[in-house]
Protein backbone atom coordinates (compact mmCIF):
# COMPACT_ATOMS: atom_id res chain seq x y z
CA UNK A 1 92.20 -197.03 11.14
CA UNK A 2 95.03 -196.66 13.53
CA UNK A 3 94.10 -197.12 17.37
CA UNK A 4 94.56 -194.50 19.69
CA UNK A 5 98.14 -193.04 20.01
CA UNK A 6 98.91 -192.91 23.36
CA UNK A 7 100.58 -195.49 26.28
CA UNK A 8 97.90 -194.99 28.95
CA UNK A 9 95.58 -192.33 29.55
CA UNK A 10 98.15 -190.69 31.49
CA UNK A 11 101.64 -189.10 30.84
CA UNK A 12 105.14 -191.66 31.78
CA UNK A 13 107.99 -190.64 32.64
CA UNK A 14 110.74 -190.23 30.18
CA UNK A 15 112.81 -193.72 30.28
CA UNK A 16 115.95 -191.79 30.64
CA UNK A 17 115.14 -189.60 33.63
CA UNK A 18 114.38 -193.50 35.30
CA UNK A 19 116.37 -195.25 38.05
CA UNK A 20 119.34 -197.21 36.43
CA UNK A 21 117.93 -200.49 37.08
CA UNK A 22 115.21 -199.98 35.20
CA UNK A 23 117.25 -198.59 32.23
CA UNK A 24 118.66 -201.86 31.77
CA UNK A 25 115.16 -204.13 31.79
CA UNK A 26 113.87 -201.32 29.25
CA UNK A 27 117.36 -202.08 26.82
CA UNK A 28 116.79 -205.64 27.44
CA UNK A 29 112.77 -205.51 26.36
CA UNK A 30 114.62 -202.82 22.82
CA UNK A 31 117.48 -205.92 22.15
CA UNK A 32 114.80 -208.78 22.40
CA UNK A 33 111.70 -207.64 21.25
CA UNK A 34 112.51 -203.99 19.24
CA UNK A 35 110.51 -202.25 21.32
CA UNK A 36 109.46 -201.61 25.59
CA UNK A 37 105.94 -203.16 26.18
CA UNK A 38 103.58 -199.78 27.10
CA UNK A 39 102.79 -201.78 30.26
CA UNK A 40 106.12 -201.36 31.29
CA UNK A 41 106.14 -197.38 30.46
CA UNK A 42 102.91 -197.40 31.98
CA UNK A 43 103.94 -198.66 35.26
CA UNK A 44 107.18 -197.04 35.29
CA UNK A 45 104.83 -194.14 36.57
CA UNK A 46 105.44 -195.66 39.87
CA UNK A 47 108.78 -197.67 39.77
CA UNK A 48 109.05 -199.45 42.67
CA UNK A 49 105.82 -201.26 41.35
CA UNK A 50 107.46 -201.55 38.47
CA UNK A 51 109.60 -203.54 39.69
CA UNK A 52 107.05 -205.92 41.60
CA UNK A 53 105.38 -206.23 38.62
CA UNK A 54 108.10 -207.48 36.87
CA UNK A 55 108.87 -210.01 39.58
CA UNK A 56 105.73 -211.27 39.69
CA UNK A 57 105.56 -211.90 35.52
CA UNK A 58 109.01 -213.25 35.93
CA UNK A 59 108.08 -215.70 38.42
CA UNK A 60 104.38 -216.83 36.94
CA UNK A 61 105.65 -216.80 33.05
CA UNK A 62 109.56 -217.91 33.35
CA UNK A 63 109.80 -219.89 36.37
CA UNK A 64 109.81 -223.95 36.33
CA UNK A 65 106.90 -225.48 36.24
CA UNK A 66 104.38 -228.17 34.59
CA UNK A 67 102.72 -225.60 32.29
CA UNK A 68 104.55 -224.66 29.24
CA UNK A 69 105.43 -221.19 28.72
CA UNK A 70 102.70 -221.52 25.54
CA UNK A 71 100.26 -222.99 28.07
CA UNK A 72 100.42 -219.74 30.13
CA UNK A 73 100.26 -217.40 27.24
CA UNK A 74 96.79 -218.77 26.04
CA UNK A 75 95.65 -218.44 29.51
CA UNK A 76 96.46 -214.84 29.15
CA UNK A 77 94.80 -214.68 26.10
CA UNK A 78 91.50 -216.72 27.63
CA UNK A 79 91.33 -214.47 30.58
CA UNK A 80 91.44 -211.20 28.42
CA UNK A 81 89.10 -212.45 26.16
CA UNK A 82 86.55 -213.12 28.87
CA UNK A 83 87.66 -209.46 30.29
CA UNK A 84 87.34 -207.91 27.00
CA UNK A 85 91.13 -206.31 27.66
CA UNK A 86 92.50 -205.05 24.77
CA UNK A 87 95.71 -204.23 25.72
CA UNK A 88 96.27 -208.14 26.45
CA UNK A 89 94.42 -209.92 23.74
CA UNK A 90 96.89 -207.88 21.07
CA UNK A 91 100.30 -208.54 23.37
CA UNK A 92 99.65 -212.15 24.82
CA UNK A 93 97.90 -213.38 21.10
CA UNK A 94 101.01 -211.99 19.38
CA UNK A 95 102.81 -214.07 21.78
CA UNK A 96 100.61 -217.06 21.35
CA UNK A 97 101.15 -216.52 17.76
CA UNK A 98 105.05 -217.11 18.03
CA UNK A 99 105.30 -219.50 20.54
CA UNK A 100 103.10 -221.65 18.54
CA UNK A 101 103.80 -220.79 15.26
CA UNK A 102 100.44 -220.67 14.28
CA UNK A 103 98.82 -217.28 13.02
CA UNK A 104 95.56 -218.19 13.67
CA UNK A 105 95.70 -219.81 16.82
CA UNK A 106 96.13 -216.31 19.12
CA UNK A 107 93.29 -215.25 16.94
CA UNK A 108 91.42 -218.27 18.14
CA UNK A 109 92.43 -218.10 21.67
CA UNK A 110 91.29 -213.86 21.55
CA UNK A 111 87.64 -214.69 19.87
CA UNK A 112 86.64 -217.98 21.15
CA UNK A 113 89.21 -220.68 22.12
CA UNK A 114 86.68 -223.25 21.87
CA UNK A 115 86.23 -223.28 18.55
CA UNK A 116 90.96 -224.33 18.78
CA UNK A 117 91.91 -227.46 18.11
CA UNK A 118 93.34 -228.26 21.91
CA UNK A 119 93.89 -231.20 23.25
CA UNK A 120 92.17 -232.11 26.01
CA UNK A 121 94.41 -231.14 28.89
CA UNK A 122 94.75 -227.24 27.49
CA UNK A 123 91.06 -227.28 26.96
CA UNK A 124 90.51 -228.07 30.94
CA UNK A 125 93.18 -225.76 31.16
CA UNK A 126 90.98 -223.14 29.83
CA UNK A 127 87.98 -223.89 30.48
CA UNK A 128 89.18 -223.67 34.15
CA UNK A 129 90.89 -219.77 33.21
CA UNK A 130 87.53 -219.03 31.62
CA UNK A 131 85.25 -220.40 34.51
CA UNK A 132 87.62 -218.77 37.46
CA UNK A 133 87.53 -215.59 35.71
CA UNK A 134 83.90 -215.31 35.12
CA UNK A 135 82.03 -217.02 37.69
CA UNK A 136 84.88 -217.43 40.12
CA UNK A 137 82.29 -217.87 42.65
CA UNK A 138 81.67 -221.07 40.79
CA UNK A 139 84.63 -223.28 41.11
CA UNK A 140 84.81 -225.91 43.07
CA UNK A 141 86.27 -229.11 43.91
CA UNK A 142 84.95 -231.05 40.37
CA UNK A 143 86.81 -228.23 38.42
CA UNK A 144 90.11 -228.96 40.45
CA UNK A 145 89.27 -232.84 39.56
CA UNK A 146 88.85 -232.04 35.98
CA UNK A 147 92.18 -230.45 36.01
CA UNK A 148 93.59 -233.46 37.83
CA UNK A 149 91.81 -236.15 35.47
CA UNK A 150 93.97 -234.40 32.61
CA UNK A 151 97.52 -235.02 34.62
CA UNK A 152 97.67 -231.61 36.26
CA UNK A 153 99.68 -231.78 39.39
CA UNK A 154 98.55 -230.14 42.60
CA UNK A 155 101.32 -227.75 41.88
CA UNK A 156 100.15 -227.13 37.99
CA UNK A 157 96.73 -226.21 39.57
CA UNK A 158 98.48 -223.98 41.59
CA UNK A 159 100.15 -222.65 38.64
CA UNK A 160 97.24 -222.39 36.74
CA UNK A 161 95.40 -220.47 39.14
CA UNK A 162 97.95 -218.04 40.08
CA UNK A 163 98.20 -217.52 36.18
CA UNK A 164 94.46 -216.95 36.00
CA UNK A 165 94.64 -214.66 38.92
CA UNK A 166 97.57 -212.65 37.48
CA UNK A 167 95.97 -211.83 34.63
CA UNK A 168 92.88 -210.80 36.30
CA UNK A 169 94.80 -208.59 38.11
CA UNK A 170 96.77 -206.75 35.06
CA UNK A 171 93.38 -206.30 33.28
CA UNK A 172 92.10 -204.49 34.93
CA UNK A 173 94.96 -202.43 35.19
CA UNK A 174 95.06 -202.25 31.71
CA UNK A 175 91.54 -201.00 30.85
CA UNK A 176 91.52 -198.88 34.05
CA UNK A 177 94.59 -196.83 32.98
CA UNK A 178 93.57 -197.02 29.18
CA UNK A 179 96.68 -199.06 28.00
CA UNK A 180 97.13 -199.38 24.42
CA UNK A 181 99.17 -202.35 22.75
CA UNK A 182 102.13 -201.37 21.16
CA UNK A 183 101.44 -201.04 17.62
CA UNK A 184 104.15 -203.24 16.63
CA UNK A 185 102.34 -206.44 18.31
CA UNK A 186 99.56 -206.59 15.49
CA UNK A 187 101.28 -207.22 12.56
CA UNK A 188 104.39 -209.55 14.51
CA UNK A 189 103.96 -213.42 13.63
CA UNK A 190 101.30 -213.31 10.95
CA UNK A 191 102.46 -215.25 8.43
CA UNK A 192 103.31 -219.14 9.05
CA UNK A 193 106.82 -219.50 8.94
């Protein structure tokens, strides 16, 4: 049974009536990945946002730092799991799924990434995404020592946390505007190379 076939709950703008700028980033998402992620279309809606947005992802996915680029994308997929967001469990465990090359480990990461075999430092690393996105009220100073007892760097906690927070953030986005994956994502890395 297909899921629902629509972007979001409401109507986006036609790519081609959008500001030239964001022409390009949409031809860049069809050359590298076949298709434009619906969060995109969805925030094109408002496009200077659109443009934060993209900044901000940039900047917390891309951007130097002590976690790897897999590191974030299973924090994604641990925060959206505790969030229950569908829209980022299918997009961030397909992309757990091919930075890893593992098939089942985005599935493990979406249903319970305790039951992954991590090493130590990613499980902190989630337990801390899990923990500041459920009880953030929670965390305190032995969960910043747990990070640092693993060889996180003041500046990988602040990483991690911004990470966390991110996600968080586009969530709720997600299930408040009714985003639906693309349906590309589910069947994209399935099979162990």
């Amino acid at each position: 049974m297909p899921q629902p076939d629509h972007i979001c709950a409401y109507p986006v703008p036609d790519p081609a009536t959008l500001d030239d700028d964001l022409q390009v980033v949409f031809q860049k998402c069809i050359d590298k990945l076949g298709l434009v992620p619906n969060v995109l279309s969805t925030y094109s809606m408002r496009p200077q946002r659109l443009r934060n947005f993209l900044t901000l992802y940039n900047e917390i996915m891309f951007s130097e730092s002590g976690l790897s680029k897999l590191e974030r994308e299973m924090v994604a997929v641990v925060v959206s799991s505790a969030n229950r967001c569908y829209y980022c469990l299918v997009a961030h465990g397909q992309a757990v799924r091919a930075l890893s090359g593992d098939p089942q480990l985005g599935e493990m990461m979406a249903m319970n990434y305790r039951v992954a075999p991590l090493d130590a430092r990613q499980r902190a690393m989630l337990d801390f995404a899990w923990k500041l996105t459920t009880t953030p009220f929670d965390v305190g100073e032995a969960d910043r020592q747990a990070l640092h007892d693993v060889g996180l760097s003041a500046e990988d906690v602040f990483d991690l946390s911004e990470t966390v927070a991110f996600y968080n953030f586009s969530n709720r986005m997600a299930t408040a505007l009714d985003m639906m994956p693309n349906p590309e994502y589910h069947a994209m890395d399935r099979a162990p190379e």
